[in-house]
C-alpha atoms as a PDB file:
ATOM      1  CA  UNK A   1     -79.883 153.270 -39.431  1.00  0.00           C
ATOM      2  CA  UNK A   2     -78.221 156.928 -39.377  1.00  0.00           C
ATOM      3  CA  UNK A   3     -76.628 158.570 -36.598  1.00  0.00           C
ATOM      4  CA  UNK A   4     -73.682 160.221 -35.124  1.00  0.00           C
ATOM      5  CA  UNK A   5     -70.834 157.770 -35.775  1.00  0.00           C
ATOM      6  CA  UNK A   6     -69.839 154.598 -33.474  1.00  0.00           C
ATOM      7  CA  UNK A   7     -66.838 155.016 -31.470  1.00  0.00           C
ATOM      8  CA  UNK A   8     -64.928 151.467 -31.751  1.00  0.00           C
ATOM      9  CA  UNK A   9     -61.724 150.776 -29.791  1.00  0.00           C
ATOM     10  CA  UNK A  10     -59.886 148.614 -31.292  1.00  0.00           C
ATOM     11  CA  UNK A  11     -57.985 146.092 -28.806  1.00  0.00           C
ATOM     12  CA  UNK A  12     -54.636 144.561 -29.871  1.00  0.00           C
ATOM     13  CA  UNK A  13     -54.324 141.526 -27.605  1.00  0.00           C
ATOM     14  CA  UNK A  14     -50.731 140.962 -27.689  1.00  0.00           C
ATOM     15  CA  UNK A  15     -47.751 143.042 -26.863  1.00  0.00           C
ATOM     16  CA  UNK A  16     -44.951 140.457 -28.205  1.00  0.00           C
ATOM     17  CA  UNK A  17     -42.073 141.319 -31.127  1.00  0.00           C
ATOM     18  CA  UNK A  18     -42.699 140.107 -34.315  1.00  0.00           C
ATOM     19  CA  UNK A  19     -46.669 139.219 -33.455  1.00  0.00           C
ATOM     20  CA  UNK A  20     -48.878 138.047 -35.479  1.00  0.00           C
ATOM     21  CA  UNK A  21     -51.458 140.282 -34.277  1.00  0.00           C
ATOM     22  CA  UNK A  22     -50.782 143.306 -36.547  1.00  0.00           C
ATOM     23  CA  UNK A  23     -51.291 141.375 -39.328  1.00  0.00           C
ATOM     24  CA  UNK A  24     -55.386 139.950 -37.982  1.00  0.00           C
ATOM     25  CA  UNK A  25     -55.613 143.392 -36.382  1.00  0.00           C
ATOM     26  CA  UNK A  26     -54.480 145.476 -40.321  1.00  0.00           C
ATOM     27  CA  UNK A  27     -57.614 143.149 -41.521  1.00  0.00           C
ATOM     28  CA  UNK A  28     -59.997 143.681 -38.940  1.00  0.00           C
ATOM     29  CA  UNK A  29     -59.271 147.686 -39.019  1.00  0.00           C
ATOM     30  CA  UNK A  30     -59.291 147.276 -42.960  1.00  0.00           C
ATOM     31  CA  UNK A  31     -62.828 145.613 -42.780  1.00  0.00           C
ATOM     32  CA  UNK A  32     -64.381 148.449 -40.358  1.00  0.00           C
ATOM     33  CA  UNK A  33     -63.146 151.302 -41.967  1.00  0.00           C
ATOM     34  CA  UNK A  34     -64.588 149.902 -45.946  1.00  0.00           C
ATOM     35  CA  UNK A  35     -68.160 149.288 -43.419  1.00  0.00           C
ATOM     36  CA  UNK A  36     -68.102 153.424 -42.687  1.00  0.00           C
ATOM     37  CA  UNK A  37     -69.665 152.554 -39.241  1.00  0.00           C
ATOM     38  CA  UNK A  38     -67.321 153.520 -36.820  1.00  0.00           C
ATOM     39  CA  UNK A  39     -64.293 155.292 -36.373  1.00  0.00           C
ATOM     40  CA  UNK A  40     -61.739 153.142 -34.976  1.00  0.00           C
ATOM     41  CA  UNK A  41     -59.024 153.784 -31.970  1.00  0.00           C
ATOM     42  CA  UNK A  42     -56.145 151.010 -31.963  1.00  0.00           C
ATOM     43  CA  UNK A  43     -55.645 150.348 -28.291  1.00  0.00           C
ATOM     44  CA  UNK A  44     -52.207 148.627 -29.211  1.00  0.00           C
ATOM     45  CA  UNK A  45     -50.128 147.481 -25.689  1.00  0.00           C
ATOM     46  CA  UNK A  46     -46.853 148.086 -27.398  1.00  0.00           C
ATOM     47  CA  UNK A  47     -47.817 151.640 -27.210  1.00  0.00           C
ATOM     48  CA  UNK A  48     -48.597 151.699 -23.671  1.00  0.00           C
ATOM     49  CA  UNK A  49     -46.775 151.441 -20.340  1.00  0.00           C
ATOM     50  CA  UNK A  50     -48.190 148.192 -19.422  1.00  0.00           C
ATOM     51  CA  UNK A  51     -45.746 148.147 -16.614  1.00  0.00           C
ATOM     52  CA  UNK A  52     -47.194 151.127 -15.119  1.00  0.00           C
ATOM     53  CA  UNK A  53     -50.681 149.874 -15.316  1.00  0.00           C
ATOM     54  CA  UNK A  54     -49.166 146.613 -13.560  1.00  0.00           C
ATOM     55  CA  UNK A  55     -47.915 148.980 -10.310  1.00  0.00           C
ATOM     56  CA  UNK A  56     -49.203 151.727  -9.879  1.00  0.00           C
ATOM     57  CA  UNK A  57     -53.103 152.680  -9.184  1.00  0.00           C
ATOM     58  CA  UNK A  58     -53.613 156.106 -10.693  1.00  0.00           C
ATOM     59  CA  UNK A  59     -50.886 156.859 -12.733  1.00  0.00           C
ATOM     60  CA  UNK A  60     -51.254 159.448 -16.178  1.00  0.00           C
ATOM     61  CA  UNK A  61     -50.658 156.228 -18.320  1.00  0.00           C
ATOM     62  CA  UNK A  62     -54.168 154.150 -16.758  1.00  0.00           C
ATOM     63  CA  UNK A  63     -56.369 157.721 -17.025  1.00  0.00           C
ATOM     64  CA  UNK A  64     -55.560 157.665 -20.028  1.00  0.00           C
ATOM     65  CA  UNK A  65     -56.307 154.654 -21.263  1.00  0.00           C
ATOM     66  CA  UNK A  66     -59.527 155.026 -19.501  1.00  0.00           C
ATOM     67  CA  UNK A  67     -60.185 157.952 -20.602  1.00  0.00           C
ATOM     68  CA  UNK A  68     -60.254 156.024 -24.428  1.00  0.00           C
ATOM     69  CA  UNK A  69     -62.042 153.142 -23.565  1.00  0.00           C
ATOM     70  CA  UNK A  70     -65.231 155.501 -22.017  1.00  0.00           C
ATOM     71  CA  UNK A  71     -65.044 157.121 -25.054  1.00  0.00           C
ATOM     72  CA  UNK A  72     -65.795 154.114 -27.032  1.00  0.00           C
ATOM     73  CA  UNK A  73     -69.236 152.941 -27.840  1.00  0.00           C
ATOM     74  CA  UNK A  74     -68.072 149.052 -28.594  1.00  0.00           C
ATOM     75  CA  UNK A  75     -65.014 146.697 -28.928  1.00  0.00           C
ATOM     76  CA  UNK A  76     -63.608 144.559 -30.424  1.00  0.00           C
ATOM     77  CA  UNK A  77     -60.610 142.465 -29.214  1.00  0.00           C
ATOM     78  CA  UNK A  78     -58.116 141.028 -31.443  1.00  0.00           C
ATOM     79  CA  UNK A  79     -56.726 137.739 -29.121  1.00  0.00           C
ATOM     80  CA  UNK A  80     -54.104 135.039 -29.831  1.00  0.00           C
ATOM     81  CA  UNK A  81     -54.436 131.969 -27.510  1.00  0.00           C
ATOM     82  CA  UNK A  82     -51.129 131.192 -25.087  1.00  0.00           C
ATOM     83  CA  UNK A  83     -51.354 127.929 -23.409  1.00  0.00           C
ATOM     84  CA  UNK A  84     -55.409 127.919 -23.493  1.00  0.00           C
ATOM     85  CA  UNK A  85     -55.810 131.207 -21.913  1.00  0.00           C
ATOM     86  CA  UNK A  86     -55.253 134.792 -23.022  1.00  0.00           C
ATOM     87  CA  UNK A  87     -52.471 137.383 -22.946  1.00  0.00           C
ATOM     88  CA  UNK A  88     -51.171 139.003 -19.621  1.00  0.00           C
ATOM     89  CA  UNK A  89     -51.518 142.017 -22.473  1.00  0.00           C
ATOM     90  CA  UNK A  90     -55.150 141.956 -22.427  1.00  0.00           C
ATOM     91  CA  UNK A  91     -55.367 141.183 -18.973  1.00  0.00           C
ATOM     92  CA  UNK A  92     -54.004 144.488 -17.983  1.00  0.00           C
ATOM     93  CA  UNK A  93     -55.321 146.279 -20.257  1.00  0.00           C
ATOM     94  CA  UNK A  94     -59.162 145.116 -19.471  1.00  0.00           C
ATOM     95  CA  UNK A  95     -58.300 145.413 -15.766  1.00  0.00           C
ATOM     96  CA  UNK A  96     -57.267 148.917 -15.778  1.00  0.00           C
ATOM     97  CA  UNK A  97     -60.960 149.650 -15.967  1.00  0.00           C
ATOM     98  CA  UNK A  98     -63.985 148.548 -14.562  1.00  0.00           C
ATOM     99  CA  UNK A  99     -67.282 151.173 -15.824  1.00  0.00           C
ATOM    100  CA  UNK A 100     -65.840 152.046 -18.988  1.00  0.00           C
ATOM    101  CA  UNK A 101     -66.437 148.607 -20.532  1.00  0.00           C
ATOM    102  CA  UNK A 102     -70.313 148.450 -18.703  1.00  0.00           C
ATOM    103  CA  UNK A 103     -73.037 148.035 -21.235  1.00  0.00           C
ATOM    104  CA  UNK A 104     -70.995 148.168 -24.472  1.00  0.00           C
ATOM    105  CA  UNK A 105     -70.504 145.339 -26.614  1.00  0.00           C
ATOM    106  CA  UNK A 106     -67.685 143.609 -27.446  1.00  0.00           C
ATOM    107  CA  UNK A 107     -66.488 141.053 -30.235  1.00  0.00           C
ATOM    108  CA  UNK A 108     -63.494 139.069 -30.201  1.00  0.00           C
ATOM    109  CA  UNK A 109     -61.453 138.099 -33.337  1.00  0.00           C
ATOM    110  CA  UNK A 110     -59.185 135.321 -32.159  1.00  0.00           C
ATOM    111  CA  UNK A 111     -56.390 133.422 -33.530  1.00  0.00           C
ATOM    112  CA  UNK A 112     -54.169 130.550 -32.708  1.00  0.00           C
ATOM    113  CA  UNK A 113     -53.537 127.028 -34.110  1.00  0.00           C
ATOM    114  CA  UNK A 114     -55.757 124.211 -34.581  1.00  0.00           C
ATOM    115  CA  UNK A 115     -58.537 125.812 -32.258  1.00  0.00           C
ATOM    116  CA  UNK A 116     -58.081 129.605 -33.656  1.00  0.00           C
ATOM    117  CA  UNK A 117     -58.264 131.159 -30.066  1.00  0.00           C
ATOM    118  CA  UNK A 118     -61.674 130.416 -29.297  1.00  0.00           C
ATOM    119  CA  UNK A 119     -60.764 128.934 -25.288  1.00  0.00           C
ATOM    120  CA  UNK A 120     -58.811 132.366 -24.957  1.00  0.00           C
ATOM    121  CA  UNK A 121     -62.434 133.666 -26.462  1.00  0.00           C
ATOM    122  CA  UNK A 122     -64.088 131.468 -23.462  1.00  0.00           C
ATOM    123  CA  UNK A 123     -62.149 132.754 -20.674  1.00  0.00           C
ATOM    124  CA  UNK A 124     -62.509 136.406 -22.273  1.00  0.00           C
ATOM    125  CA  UNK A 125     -66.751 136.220 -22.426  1.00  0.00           C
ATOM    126  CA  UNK A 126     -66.468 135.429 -18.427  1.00  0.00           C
ATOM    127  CA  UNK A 127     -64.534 138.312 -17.577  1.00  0.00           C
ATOM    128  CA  UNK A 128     -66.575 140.903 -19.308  1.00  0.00           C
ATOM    129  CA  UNK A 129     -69.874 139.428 -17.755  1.00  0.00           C
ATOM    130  CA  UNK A 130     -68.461 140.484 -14.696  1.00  0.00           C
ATOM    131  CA  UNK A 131     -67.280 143.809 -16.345  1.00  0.00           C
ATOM    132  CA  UNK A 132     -71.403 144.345 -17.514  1.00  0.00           C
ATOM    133  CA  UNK A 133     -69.818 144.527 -20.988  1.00  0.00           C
ATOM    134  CA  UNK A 134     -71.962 142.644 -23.623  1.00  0.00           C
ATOM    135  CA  UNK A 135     -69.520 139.383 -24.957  1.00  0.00           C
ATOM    136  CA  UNK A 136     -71.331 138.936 -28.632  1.00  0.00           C
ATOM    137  CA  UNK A 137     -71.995 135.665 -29.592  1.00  0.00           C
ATOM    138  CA  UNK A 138     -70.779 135.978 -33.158  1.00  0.00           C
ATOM    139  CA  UNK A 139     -67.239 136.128 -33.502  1.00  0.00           C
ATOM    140  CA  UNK A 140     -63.909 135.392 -36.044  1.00  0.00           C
ATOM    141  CA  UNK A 141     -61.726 132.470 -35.125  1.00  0.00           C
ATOM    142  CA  UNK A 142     -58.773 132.125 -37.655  1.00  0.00           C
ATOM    143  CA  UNK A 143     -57.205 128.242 -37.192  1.00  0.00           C
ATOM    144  CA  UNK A 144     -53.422 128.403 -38.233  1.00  0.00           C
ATOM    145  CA  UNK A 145     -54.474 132.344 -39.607  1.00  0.00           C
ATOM    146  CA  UNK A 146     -50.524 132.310 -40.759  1.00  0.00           C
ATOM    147  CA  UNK A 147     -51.315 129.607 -43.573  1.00  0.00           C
ATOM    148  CA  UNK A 148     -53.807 132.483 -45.061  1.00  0.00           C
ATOM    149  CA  UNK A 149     -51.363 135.454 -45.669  1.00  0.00           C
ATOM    150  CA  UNK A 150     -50.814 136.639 -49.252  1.00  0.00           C
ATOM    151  CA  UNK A 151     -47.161 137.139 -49.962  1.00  0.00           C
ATOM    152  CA  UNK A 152     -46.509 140.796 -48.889  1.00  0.00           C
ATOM    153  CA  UNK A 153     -47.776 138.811 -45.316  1.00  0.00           C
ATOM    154  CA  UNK A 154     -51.361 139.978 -45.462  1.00  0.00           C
ATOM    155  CA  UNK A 155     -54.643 138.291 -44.232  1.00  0.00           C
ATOM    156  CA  UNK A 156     -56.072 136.856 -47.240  1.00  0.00           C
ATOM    157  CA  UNK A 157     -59.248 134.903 -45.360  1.00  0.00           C
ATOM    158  CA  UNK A 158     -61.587 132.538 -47.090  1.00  0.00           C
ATOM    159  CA  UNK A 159     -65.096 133.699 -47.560  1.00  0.00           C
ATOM    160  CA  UNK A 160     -66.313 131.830 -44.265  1.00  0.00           C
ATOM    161  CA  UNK A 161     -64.557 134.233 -42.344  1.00  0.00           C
ATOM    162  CA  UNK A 162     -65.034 136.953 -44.590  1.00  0.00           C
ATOM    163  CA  UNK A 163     -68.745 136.166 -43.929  1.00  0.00           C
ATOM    164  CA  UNK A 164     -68.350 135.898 -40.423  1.00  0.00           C
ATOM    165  CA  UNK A 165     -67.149 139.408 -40.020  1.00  0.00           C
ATOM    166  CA  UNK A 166     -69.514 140.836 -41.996  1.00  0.00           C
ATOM    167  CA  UNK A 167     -71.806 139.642 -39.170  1.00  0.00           C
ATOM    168  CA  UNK A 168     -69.805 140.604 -36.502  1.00  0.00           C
ATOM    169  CA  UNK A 169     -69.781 143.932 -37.933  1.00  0.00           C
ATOM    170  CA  UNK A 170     -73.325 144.401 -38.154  1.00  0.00           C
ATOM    171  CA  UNK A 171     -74.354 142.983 -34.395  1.00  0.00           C
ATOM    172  CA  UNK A 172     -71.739 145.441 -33.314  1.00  0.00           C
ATOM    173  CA  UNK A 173     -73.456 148.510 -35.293  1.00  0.00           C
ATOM    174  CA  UNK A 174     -76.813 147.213 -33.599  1.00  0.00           C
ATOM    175  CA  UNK A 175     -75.868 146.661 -30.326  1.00  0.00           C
ATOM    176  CA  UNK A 176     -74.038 149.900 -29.836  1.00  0.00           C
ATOM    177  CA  UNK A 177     -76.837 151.862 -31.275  1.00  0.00           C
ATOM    178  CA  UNK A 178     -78.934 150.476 -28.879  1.00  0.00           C
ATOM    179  CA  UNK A 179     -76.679 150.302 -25.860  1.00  0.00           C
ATOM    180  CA  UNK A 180     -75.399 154.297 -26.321  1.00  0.00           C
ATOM    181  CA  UNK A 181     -79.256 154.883 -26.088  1.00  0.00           C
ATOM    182  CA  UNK A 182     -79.479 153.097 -22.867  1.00  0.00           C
ATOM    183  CA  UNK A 183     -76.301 154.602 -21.506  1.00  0.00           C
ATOM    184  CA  UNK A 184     -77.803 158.307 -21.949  1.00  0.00           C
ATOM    185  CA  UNK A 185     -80.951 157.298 -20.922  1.00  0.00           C
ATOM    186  CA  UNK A 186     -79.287 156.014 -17.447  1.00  0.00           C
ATOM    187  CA  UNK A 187     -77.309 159.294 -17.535  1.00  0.00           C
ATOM    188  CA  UNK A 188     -79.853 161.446 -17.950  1.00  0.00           C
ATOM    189  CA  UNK A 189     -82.028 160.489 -14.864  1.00  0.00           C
ATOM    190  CA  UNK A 190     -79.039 160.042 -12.578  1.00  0.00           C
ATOM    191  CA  UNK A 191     -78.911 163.748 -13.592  1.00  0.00           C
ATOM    192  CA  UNK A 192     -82.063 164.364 -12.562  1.00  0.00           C
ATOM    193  CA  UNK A 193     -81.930 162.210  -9.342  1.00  0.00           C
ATOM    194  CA  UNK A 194     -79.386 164.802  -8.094  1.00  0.00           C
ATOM    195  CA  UNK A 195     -80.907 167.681  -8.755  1.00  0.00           C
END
Protein backbone atom coordinates (compact mmCIF):
# COMPACT_ATOMS: atom_id res chain seq x y z
CA UNK A 1 0.00 0.00 0.00
CA UNK A 2 1.28 3.62 -1.19
CA UNK A 3 1.04 6.73 0.61
CA UNK A 4 2.65 9.69 2.09
CA UNK A 5 5.44 8.24 4.25
CA UNK A 6 5.06 6.90 8.05
CA UNK A 7 6.45 9.09 10.60
CA UNK A 8 8.27 6.58 13.20
CA UNK A 9 9.87 7.87 16.41
CA UNK A 10 12.28 5.97 17.36
CA UNK A 11 12.54 5.55 21.35
CA UNK A 12 15.95 4.84 22.95
CA UNK A 13 15.03 3.39 26.34
CA UNK A 14 18.08 4.01 28.22
CA UNK A 15 20.07 7.06 29.03
CA UNK A 16 23.19 5.17 30.75
CA UNK A 17 27.19 5.50 29.53
CA UNK A 18 28.45 2.88 27.65
CA UNK A 19 24.68 1.27 26.93
CA UNK A 20 23.98 -1.31 25.14
CA UNK A 21 21.12 0.29 23.60
CA UNK A 22 22.88 2.04 20.66
CA UNK A 23 24.03 -0.98 19.51
CA UNK A 24 19.90 -2.86 19.38
CA UNK A 25 18.76 0.67 18.54
CA UNK A 26 21.83 1.03 15.14
CA UNK A 27 19.93 -2.44 14.13
CA UNK A 28 16.51 -1.60 14.58
CA UNK A 29 17.07 1.96 12.68
CA UNK A 30 19.24 -0.14 10.11
CA UNK A 31 16.22 -2.56 9.54
CA UNK A 32 13.54 0.40 9.00
CA UNK A 33 15.39 2.47 6.88
CA UNK A 34 16.42 -0.92 4.17
CA UNK A 35 12.06 -1.43 4.67
CA UNK A 36 11.62 2.38 2.97
CA UNK A 37 8.43 2.69 5.16
CA UNK A 38 9.03 5.31 7.42
CA UNK A 39 11.27 7.94 8.15
CA UNK A 40 12.67 7.56 11.46
CA UNK A 41 13.27 10.28 14.47
CA UNK A 42 15.72 8.86 17.29
CA UNK A 43 14.12 10.09 20.47
CA UNK A 44 17.53 9.31 22.31
CA UNK A 45 17.35 10.56 26.37
CA UNK A 46 21.01 11.34 26.32
CA UNK A 47 20.03 14.10 24.09
CA UNK A 48 17.42 15.48 26.20
CA UNK A 49 17.11 17.31 29.52
CA UNK A 50 15.49 14.54 31.29
CA UNK A 51 15.98 16.52 34.41
CA UNK A 52 13.89 19.23 33.19
CA UNK A 53 11.11 16.99 32.15
CA UNK A 54 11.47 15.51 35.85
CA UNK A 55 10.68 19.33 37.43
CA UNK A 56 9.31 21.42 35.66
CA UNK A 57 5.65 21.31 33.86
CA UNK A 58 5.99 23.36 30.70
CA UNK A 59 9.38 23.94 30.09
CA UNK A 60 10.92 24.47 26.09
CA UNK A 61 12.66 21.00 26.59
CA UNK A 62 8.91 18.85 27.23
CA UNK A 63 7.15 21.04 24.10
CA UNK A 64 9.49 19.92 22.38
CA UNK A 65 9.61 16.61 22.80
CA UNK A 66 5.94 16.69 22.38
CA UNK A 67 5.94 18.45 19.71
CA UNK A 68 8.03 15.12 18.02
CA UNK A 69 6.13 12.52 19.39
CA UNK A 70 2.56 14.19 17.75
CA UNK A 71 4.36 14.26 14.81
CA UNK A 72 4.89 10.62 14.70
CA UNK A 73 2.49 8.20 13.21
CA UNK A 74 3.96 4.96 15.31
CA UNK A 75 6.74 3.80 17.74
CA UNK A 76 8.78 1.78 18.48
CA UNK A 77 10.65 1.50 21.84
CA UNK A 78 13.99 0.09 22.17
CA UNK A 79 13.94 -1.21 26.23
CA UNK A 80 16.57 -2.97 28.39
CA UNK A 81 15.07 -4.62 31.54
CA UNK A 82 16.51 -3.17 35.18
CA UNK A 83 15.46 -5.23 38.03
CA UNK A 84 12.13 -6.55 36.13
CA UNK A 85 10.86 -3.22 35.28
CA UNK A 86 11.86 -0.52 32.81
CA UNK A 87 14.08 2.56 32.72
CA UNK A 88 13.30 5.80 34.78
CA UNK A 89 14.52 6.96 30.97
CA UNK A 90 11.47 5.79 29.39
CA UNK A 91 9.40 6.60 32.15
CA UNK A 92 9.92 10.25 31.68
CA UNK A 93 10.04 10.33 28.50
CA UNK A 94 6.43 8.50 27.94
CA UNK A 95 5.10 10.66 30.79
CA UNK A 96 5.90 13.92 29.35
CA UNK A 97 2.91 13.29 27.14
CA UNK A 98 -0.37 12.04 27.36
CA UNK A 99 -2.47 12.65 23.54
CA UNK A 100 0.46 12.44 21.49
CA UNK A 101 0.88 8.68 21.99
CA UNK A 102 -3.36 8.14 21.61
CA UNK A 103 -4.22 5.81 18.81
CA UNK A 104 -0.74 5.13 17.38
CA UNK A 105 0.91 1.96 17.62
CA UNK A 106 3.76 1.02 19.25
CA UNK A 107 6.34 -1.98 19.21
CA UNK A 108 8.86 -2.70 21.67
CA UNK A 109 12.31 -4.26 20.91
CA UNK A 110 13.61 -5.36 24.28
CA UNK A 111 16.74 -6.69 25.61
CA UNK A 112 18.19 -8.04 28.76
CA UNK A 113 19.57 -11.42 29.97
CA UNK A 114 18.03 -14.69 30.15
CA UNK A 115 14.40 -13.19 29.66
CA UNK A 116 15.47 -10.48 26.82
CA UNK A 117 13.31 -7.64 28.43
CA UNK A 118 10.06 -8.99 27.83
CA UNK A 119 8.63 -8.17 31.88
CA UNK A 120 10.01 -4.53 31.14
CA UNK A 121 7.79 -5.24 27.73
CA UNK A 122 4.80 -6.28 30.29
CA UNK A 123 4.86 -3.36 32.44
CA UNK A 124 5.36 -1.11 29.17
CA UNK A 125 1.91 -2.67 27.23
CA UNK A 126 -0.04 -1.47 30.61
CA UNK A 127 1.05 1.94 30.53
CA UNK A 128 0.25 2.70 26.97
CA UNK A 129 -3.33 1.12 27.37
CA UNK A 130 -3.86 3.80 29.60
CA UNK A 131 -2.04 6.24 27.17
CA UNK A 132 -4.84 4.88 24.18
CA UNK A 133 -1.60 3.99 22.35
CA UNK A 134 -1.90 0.57 20.53
CA UNK A 135 0.94 -2.00 22.47
CA UNK A 136 1.47 -4.57 19.29
CA UNK A 137 1.51 -7.95 20.09
CA UNK A 138 4.48 -8.89 17.95
CA UNK A 139 7.62 -7.80 19.23
CA UNK A 140 11.81 -8.50 19.35
CA UNK A 141 13.19 -9.87 22.58
CA UNK A 142 17.05 -10.35 22.32
CA UNK A 143 18.18 -12.91 25.46
CA UNK A 144 21.91 -12.05 26.36
CA UNK A 145 21.71 -9.68 22.77
CA UNK A 146 25.64 -8.98 23.77
CA UNK A 147 26.59 -12.75 22.89
CA UNK A 148 25.27 -11.77 19.15
CA UNK A 149 27.58 -8.78 18.21
CA UNK A 150 29.99 -9.20 15.29
CA UNK A 151 33.42 -7.95 16.18
CA UNK A 152 33.30 -4.20 15.25
CA UNK A 153 30.31 -4.68 18.27
CA UNK A 154 27.38 -4.89 15.91
CA UNK A 155 24.00 -6.79 16.20
CA UNK A 156 24.50 -9.78 14.20
CA UNK A 157 20.85 -11.58 15.15
CA UNK A 158 19.90 -15.07 14.15
CA UNK A 159 17.21 -15.40 11.59
CA UNK A 160 14.42 -15.89 14.38
CA UNK A 161 14.77 -12.47 15.23
CA UNK A 162 15.56 -11.33 11.95
CA UNK A 163 12.12 -12.86 11.16
CA UNK A 164 10.52 -11.41 13.96
CA UNK A 165 11.22 -7.91 12.89
CA UNK A 166 10.31 -8.33 9.64
CA UNK A 167 6.87 -8.80 11.25
CA UNK A 168 7.04 -6.18 13.52
CA UNK A 169 7.79 -4.01 10.71
CA UNK A 170 4.94 -4.83 8.69
CA UNK A 171 2.04 -4.67 11.65
CA UNK A 172 3.58 -1.31 12.27
CA UNK A 173 3.17 -0.15 8.43
CA UNK A 174 -0.53 -1.54 8.80
CA UNK A 175 -1.54 -0.26 11.84
CA UNK A 176 -0.35 3.25 11.26
CA UNK A 177 -1.93 3.39 7.91
CA UNK A 178 -4.97 2.63 9.40
CA UNK A 179 -4.76 4.53 12.66
CA UNK A 180 -3.51 8.08 10.74
CA UNK A 181 -6.87 7.46 8.84
CA UNK A 182 -8.80 7.32 11.98
CA UNK A 183 -6.93 10.18 13.57
CA UNK A 184 -8.01 12.63 10.56
CA UNK A 185 -11.18 11.25 10.41
CA UNK A 186 -11.69 12.23 14.32
CA UNK A 187 -10.06 15.57 13.37
CA UNK A 188 -11.99 16.39 10.76
CA UNK A 189 -15.49 16.28 12.47
CA UNK A 190 -14.25 17.85 15.68
CA UNK A 191 -13.66 20.55 13.02
CA UNK A 192 -16.87 20.54 11.98
CA UNK A 193 -18.49 20.20 15.48
CA UNK A 194 -17.11 23.73 16.11
CA UNK A 195 -18.07 25.37 13.39
Amino acid sequence: MSGPSLRLGLIYGSSRRGRFCDTIGQWVRLRLAQSGMFDIDVVDPQQIDLAALLHQEDCLTRQTLRRRLADADCFILVTPEYNHGYTAAAKLIIDAASREWAEKPIAFVSYGGISGGLRAVEQLRLVFAELHAIALRDSVSLANAWRATDADGRLVPGPETNQAMDVVIGQLQRWARTLRQVRQVDAAMASMQTQ
